[in-house]
Protein backbone atom coordinates (compact mmCIF):
# COMPACT_ATOMS: atom_id res chain seq x y z
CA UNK A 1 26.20 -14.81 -33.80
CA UNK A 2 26.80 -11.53 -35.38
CA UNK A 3 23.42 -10.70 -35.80
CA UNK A 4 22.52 -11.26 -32.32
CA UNK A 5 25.43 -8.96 -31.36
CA UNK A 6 24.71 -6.55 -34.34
CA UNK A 7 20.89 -6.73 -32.76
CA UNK A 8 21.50 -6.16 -28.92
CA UNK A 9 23.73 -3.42 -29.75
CA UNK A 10 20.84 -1.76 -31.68
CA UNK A 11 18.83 -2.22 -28.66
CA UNK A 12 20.83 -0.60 -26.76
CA UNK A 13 21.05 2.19 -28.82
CA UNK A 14 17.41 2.21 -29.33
CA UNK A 15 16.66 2.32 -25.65
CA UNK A 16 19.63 5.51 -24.96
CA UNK A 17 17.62 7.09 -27.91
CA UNK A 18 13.74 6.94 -25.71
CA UNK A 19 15.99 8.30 -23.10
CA UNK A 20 17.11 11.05 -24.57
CA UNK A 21 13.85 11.64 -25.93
CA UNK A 22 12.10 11.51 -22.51
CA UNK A 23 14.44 13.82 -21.49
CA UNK A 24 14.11 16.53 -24.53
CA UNK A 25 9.80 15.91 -24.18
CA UNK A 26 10.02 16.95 -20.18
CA UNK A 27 12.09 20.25 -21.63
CA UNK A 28 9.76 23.47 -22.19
CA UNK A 29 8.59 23.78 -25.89
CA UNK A 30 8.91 27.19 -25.89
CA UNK A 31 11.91 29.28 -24.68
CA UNK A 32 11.98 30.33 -21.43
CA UNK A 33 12.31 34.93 -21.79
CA UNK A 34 13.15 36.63 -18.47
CA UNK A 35 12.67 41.05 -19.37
CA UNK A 36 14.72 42.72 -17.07
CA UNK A 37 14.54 46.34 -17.89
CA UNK A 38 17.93 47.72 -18.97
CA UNK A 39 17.33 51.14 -18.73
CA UNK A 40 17.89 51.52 -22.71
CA UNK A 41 15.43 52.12 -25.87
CA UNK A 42 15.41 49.47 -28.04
CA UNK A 43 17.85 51.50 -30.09
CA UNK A 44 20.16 52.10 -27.61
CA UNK A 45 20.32 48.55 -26.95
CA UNK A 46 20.46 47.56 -31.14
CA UNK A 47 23.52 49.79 -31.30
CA UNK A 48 25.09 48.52 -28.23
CA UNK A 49 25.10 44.99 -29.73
CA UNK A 50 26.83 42.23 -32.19
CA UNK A 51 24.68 40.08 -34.51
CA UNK A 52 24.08 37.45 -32.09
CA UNK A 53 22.89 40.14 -29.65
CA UNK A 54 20.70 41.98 -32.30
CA UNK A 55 19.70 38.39 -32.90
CA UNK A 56 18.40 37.46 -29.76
CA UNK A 57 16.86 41.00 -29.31
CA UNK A 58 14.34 40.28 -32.27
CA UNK A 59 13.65 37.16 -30.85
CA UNK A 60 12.58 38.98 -27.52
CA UNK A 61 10.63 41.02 -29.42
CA UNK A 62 8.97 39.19 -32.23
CA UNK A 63 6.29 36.36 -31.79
CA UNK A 64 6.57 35.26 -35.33
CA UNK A 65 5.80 37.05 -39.28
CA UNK A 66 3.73 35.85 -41.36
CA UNK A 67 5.06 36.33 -45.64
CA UNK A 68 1.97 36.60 -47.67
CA UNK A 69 1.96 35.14 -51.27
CA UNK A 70 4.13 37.47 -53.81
CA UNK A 71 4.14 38.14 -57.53
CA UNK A 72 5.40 35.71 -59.98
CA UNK A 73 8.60 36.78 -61.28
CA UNK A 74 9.30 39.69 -58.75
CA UNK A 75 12.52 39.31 -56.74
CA UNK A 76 12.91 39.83 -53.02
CA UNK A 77 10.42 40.65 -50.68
CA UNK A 78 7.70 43.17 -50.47
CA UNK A 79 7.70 44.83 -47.05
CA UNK A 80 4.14 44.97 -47.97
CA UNK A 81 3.96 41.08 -47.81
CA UNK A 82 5.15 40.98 -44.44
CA UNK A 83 2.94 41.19 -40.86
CA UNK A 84 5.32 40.92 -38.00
CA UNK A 85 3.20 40.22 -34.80
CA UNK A 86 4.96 41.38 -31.69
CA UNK A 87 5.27 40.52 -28.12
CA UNK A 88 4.50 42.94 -25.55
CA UNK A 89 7.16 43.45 -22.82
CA UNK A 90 5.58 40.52 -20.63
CA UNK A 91 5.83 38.43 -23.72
CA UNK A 92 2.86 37.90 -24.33
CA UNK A 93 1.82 37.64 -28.22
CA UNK A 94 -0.15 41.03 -29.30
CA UNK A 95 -0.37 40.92 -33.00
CA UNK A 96 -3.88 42.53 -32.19
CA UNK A 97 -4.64 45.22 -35.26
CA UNK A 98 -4.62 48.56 -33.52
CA UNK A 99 -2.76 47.28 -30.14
CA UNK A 100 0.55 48.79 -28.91
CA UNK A 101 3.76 46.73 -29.30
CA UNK A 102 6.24 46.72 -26.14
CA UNK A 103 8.00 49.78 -28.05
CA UNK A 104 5.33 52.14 -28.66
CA UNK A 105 4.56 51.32 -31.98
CA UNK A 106 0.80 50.78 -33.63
CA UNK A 107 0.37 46.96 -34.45
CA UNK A 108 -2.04 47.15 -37.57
């Protein structure tokens, strides 16, 4: 009898869980970025904000970096190591060599 409650019970559990799931699937898989022009440099804006802030500023503005392979046995990171592709201020992805970045900067 135990098993047959223990069993239902998981059941039920299992069938809250493809709920949930549904619901997470029918979410978008990438975040959703409204720009709304501030008025500031990216600077200003840097300055004007705490870590969580400066946090979700780099997420605004960065599409992803890619770390190349380092040297055995060297610690840290080599800048050198590092491509950081950009969004543009419609966020749209332009790690393009030689393409602008949403702050005036040279990609590449």
């Amino acid at each position: 009898m135990l098993y047959l409650r223990r069993e239902a019970e998981l059941l039920a559990h299992l069938r809250a869980l493809k709920v949930r799931r549904k619901q997470f699937l029918s979410q978008p898989s990438e975040p959703v970025v409204e720009y709304v022009r501030l008025g500031q440099t990216f600077t200003e804006a840097w300055e004007a904000r705490d870590t969580d802030g400066r946090r979700l500023l780099l997420e605004s503005a960065i599409a992803h970096i890619v770390v190349r392979p380092g040297t055995r046995g060297r610690r840290g990171i080599d800048p050198q190591r590092l491509d950081i592709l950009w969004r543009n201020q419609y966020g749209q992805d332009i790690g393009v060599p030689g393409a602008d970045d949403h702050m005036g900067r040279r990609v590449g």
